[in-house]
PDB file of N, CA and C in Angstrom:
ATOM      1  N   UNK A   1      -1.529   9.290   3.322  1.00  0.00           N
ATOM      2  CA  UNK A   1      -2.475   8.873   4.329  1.00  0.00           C
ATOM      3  C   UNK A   1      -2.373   9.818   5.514  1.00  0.00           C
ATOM      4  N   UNK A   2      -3.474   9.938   6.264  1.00  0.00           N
ATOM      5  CA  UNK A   2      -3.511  10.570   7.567  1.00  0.00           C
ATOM      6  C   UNK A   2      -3.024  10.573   8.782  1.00  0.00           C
ATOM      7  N   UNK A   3      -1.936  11.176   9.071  1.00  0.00           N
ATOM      8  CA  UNK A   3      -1.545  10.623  10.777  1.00  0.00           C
ATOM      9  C   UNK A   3      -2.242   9.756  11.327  1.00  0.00           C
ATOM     10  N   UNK A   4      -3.773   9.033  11.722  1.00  0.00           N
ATOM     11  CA  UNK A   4      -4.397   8.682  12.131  1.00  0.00           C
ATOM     12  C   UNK A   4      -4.376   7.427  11.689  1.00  0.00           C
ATOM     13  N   UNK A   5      -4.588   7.270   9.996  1.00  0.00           N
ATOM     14  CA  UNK A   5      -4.565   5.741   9.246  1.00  0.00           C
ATOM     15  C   UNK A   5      -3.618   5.363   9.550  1.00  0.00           C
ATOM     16  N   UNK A   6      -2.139   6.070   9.866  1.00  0.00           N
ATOM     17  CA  UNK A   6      -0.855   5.421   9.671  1.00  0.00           C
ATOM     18  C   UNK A   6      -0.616   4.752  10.900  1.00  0.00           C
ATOM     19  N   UNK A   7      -1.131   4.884  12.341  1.00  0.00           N
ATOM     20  CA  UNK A   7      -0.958   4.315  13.040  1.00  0.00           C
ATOM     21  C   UNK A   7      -1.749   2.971  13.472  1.00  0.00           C
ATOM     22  N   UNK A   8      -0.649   2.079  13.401  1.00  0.00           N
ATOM     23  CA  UNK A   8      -0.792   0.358  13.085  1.00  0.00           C
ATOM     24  C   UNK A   8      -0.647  -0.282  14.457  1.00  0.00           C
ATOM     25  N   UNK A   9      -1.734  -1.156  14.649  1.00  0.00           N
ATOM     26  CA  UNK A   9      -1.686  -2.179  16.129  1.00  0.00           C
ATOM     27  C   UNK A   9      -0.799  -3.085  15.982  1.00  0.00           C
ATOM     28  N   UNK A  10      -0.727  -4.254  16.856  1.00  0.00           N
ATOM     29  CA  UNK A  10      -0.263  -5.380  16.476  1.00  0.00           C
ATOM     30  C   UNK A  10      -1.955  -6.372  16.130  1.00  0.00           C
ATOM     31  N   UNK A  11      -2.973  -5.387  16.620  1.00  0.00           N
ATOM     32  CA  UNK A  11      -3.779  -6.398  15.910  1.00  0.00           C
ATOM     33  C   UNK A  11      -4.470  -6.344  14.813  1.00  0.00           C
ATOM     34  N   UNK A  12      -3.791  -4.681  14.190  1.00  0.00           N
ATOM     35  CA  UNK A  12      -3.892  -4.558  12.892  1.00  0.00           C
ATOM     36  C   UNK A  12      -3.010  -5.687  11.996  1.00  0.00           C
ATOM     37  N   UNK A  13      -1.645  -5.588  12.359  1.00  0.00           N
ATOM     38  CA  UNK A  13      -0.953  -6.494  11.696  1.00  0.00           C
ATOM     39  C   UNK A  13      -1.288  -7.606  11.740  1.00  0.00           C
ATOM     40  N   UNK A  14      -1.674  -8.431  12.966  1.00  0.00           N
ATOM     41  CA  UNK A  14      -2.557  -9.893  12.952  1.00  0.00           C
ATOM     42  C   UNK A  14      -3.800  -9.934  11.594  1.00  0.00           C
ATOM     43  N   UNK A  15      -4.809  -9.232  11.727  1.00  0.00           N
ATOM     44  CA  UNK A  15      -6.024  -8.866  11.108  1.00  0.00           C
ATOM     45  C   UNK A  15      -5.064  -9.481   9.180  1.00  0.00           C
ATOM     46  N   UNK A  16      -4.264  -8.440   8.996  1.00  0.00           N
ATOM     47  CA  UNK A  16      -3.804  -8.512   7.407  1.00  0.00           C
ATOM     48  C   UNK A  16      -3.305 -10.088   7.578  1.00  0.00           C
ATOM     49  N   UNK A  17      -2.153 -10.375   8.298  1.00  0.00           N
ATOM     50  CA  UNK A  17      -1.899 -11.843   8.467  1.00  0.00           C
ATOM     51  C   UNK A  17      -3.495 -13.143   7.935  1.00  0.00           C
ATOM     52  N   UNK A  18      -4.061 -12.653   8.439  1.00  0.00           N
ATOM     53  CA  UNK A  18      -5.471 -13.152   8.606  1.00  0.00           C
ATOM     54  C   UNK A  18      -6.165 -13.012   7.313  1.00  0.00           C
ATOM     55  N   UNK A  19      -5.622 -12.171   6.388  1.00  0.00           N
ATOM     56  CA  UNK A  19      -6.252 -12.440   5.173  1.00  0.00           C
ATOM     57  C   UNK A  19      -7.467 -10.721   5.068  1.00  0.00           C
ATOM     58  N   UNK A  20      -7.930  -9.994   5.980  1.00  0.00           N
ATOM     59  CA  UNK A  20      -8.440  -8.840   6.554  1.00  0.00           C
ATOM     60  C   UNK A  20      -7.466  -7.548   5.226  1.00  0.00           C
ATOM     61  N   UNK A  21      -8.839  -7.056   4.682  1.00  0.00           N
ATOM     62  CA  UNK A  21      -7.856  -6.098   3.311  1.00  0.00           C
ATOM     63  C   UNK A  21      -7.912  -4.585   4.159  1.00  0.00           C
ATOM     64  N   UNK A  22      -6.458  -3.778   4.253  1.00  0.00           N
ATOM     65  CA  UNK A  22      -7.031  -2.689   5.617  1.00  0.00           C
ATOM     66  C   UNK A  22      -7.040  -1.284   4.485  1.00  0.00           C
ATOM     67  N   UNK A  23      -8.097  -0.779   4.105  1.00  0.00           N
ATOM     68  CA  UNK A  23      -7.780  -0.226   3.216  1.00  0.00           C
ATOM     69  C   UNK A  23      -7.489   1.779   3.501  1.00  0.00           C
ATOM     70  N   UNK A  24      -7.358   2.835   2.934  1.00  0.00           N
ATOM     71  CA  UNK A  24      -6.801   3.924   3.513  1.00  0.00           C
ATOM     72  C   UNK A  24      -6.805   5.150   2.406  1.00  0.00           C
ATOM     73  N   UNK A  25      -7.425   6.440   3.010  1.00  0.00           N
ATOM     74  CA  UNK A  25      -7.528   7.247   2.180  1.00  0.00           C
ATOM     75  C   UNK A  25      -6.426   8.244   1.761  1.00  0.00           C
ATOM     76  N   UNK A  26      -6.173   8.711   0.617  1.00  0.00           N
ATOM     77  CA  UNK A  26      -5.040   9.731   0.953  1.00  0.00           C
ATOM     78  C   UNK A  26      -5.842  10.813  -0.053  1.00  0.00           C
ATOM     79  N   UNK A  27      -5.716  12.177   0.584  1.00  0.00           N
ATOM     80  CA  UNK A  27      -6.096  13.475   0.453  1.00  0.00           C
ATOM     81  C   UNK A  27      -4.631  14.182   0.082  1.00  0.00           C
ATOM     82  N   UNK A  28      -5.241  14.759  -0.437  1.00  0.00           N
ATOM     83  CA  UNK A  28      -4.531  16.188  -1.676  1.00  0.00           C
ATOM     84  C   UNK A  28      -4.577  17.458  -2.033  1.00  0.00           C
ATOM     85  N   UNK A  29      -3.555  17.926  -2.226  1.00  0.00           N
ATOM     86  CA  UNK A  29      -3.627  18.958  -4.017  1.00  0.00           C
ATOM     87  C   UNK A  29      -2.760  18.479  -4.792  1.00  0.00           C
ATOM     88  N   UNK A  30      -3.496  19.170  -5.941  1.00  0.00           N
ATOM     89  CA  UNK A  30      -2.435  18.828  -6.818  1.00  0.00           C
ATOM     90  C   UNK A  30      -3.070  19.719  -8.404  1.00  0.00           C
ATOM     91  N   UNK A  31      -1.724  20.039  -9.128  1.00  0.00           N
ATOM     92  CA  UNK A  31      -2.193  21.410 -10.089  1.00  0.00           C
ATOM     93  C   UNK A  31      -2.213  20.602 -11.515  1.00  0.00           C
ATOM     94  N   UNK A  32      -3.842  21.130 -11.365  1.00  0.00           N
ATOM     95  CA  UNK A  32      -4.476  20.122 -12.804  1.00  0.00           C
ATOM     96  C   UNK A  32      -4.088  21.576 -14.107  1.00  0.00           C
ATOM     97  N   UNK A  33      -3.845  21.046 -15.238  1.00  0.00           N
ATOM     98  CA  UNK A  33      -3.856  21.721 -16.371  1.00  0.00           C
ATOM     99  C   UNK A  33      -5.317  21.962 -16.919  1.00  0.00           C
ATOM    100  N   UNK A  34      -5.699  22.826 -16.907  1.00  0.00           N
ATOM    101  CA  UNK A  34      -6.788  23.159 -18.289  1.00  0.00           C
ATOM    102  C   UNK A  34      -6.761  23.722 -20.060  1.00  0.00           C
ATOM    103  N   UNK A  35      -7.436  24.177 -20.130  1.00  0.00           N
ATOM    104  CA  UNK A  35      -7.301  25.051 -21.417  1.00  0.00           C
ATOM    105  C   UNK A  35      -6.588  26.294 -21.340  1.00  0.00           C
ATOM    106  N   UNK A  36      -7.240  26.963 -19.746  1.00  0.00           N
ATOM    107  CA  UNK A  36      -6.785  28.447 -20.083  1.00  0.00           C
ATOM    108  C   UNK A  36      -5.570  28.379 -19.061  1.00  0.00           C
ATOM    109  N   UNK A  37      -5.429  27.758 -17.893  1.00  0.00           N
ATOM    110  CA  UNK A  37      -4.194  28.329 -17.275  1.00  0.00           C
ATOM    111  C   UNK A  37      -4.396  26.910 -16.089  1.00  0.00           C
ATOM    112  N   UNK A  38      -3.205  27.138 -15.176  1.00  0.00           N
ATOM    113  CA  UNK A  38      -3.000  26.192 -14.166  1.00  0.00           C
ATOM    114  C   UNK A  38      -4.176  26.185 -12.849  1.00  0.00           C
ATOM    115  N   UNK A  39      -4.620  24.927 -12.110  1.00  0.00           N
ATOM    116  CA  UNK A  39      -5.439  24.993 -11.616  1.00  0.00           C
ATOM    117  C   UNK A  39      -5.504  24.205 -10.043  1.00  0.00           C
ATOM    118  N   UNK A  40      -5.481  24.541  -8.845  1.00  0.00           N
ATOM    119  CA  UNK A  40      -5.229  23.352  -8.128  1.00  0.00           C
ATOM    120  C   UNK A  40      -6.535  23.236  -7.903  1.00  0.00           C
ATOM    121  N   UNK A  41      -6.759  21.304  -7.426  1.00  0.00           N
ATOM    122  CA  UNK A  41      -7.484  21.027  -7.483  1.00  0.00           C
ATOM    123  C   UNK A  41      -7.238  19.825  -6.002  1.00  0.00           C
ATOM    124  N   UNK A  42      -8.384  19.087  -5.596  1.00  0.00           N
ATOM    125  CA  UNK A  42      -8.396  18.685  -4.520  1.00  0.00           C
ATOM    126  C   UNK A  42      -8.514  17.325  -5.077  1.00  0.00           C
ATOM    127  N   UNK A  43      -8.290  16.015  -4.511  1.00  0.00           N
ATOM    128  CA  UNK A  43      -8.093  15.380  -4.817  1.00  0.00           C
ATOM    129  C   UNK A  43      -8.430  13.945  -3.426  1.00  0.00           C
ATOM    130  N   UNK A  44      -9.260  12.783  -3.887  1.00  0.00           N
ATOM    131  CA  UNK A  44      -9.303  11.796  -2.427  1.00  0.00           C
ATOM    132  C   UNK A  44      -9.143  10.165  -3.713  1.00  0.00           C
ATOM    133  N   UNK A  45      -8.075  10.079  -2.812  1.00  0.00           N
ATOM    134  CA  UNK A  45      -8.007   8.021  -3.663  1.00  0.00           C
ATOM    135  C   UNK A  45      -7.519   7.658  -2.605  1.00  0.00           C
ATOM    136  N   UNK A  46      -8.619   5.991  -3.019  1.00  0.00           N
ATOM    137  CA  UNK A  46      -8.710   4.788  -2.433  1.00  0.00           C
ATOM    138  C   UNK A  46      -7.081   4.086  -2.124  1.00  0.00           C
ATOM    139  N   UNK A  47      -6.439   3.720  -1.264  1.00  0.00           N
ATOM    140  CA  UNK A  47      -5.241   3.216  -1.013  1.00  0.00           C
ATOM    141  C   UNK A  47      -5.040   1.840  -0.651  1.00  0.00           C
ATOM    142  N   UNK A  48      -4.217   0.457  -0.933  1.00  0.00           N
ATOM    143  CA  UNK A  48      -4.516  -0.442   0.136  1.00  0.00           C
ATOM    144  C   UNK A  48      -3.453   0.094   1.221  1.00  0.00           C
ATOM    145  N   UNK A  49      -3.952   0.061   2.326  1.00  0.00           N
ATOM    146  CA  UNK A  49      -3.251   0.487   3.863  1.00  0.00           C
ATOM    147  C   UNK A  49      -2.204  -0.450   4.300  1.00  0.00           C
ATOM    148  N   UNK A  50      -2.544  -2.048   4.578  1.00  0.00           N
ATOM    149  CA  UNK A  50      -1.870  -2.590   4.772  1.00  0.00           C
ATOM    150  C   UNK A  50      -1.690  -4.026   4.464  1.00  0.00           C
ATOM    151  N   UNK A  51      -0.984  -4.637   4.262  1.00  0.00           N
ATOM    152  CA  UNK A  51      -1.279  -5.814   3.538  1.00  0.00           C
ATOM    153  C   UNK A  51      -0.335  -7.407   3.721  1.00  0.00           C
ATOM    154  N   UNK A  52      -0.261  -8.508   3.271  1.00  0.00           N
ATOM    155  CA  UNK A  52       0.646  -9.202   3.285  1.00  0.00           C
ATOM    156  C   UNK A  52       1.727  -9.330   2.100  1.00  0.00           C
ATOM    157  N   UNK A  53       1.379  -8.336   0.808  1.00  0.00           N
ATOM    158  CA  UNK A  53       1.890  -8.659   0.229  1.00  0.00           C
ATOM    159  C   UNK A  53       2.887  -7.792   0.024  1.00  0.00           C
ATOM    160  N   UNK A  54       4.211  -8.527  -0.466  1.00  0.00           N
ATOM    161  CA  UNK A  54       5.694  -8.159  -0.561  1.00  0.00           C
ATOM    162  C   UNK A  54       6.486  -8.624  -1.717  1.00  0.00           C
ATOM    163  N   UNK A  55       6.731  -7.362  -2.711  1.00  0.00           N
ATOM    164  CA  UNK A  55       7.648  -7.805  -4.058  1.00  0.00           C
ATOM    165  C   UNK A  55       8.712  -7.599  -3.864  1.00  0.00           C
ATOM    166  N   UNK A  56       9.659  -7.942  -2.997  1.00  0.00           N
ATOM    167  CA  UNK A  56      10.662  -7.496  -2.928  1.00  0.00           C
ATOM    168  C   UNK A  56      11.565  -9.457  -2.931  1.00  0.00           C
ATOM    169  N   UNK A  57      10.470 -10.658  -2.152  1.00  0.00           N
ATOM    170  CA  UNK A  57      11.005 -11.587  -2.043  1.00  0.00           C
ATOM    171  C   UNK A  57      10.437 -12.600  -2.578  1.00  0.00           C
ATOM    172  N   UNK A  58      10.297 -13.878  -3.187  1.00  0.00           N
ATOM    173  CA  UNK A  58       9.552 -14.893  -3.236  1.00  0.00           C
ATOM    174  C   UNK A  58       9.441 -15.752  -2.378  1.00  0.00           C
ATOM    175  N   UNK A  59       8.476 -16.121  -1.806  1.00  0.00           N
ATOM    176  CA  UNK A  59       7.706 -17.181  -0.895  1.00  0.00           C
ATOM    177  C   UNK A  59       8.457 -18.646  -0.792  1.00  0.00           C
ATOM    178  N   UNK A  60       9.358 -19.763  -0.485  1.00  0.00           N
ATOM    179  CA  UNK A  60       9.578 -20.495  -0.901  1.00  0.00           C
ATOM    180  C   UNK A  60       8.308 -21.511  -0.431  1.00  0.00           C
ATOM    181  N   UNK A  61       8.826 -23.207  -1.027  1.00  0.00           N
ATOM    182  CA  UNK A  61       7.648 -24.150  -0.928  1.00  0.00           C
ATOM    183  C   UNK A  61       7.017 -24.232   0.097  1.00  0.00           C
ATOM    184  N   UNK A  62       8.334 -24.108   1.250  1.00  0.00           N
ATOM    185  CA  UNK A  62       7.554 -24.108   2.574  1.00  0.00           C
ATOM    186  C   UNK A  62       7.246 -23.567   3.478  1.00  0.00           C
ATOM    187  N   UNK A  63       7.059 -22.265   2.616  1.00  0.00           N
ATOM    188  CA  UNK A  63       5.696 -20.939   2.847  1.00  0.00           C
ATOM    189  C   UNK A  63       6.504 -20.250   4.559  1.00  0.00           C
ATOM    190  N   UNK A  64       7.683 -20.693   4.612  1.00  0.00           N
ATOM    191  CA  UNK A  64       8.129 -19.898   5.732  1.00  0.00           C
ATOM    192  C   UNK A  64       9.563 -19.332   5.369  1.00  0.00           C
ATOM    193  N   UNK A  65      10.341 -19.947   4.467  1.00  0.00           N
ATOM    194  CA  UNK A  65      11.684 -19.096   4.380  1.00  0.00           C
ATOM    195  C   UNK A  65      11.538 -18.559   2.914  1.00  0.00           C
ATOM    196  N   UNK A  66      12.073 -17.552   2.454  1.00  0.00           N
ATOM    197  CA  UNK A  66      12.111 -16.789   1.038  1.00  0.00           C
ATOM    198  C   UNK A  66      13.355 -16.278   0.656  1.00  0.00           C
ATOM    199  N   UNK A  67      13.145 -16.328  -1.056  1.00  0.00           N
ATOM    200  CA  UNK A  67      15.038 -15.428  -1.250  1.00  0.00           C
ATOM    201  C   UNK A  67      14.485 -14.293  -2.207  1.00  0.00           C
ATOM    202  N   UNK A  68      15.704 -13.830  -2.605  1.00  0.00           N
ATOM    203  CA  UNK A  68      15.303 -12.387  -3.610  1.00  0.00           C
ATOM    204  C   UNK A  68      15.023 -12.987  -4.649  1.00  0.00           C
ATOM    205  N   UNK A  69      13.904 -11.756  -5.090  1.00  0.00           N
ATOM    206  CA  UNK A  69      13.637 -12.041  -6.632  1.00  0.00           C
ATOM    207  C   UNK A  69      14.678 -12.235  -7.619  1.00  0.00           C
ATOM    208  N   UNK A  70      15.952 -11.609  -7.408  1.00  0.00           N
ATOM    209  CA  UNK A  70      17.004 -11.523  -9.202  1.00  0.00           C
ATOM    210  C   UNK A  70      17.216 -12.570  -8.509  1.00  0.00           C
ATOM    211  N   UNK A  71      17.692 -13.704  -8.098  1.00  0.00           N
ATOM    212  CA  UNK A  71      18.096 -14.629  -7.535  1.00  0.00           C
ATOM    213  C   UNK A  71      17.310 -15.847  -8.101  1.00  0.00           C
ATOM    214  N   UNK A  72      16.023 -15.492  -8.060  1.00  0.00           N
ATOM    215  CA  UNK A  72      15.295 -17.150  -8.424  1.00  0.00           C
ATOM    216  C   UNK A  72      15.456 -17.126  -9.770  1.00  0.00           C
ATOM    217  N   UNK A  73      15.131 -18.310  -9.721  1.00  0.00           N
ATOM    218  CA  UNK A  73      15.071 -18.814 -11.780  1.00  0.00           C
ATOM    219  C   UNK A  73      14.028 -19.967 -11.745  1.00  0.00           C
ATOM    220  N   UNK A  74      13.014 -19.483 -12.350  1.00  0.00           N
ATOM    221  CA  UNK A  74      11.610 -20.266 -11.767  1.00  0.00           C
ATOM    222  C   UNK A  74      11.579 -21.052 -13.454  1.00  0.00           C
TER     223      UNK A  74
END
């Protein structure tokens, strides 16, 4: 992403809280193969920017405290 996308408000972070999808471009090279020889090529994909979601923990019932994933046994 762009120096520019990467910098986050606090009312960016409210906005995602809020359910708001912040989405973000990231630009490139990158060396495509062909038939006859190596090739760079330019490159633009769609990113999500910022978000609420987090795999690192599970949510517990009451949607405010969480533990690690190897930990639960659902």
């Amino acid at each position: 992403m762009s120096k520019m996308q990467n910098l986050k408000t606090w009312q960016s972070f409210k906005a995602a809280l809020d359910g708001t999808i912040n989405s973000a471009e990231n630009r490139g090279f990158r060396m495509v193969h062909s038939a006859r020889a190596m090739q760079m090529a330019t490159y633009e994909q769609q990113k999500l920017g910022l978000s609420t979601y987090y795999d690192k923990r599970w949510v517990l019932p009451d949607g405010i405290h969480t533990e690690p994933i190897e930990f639960c046994i659902a």
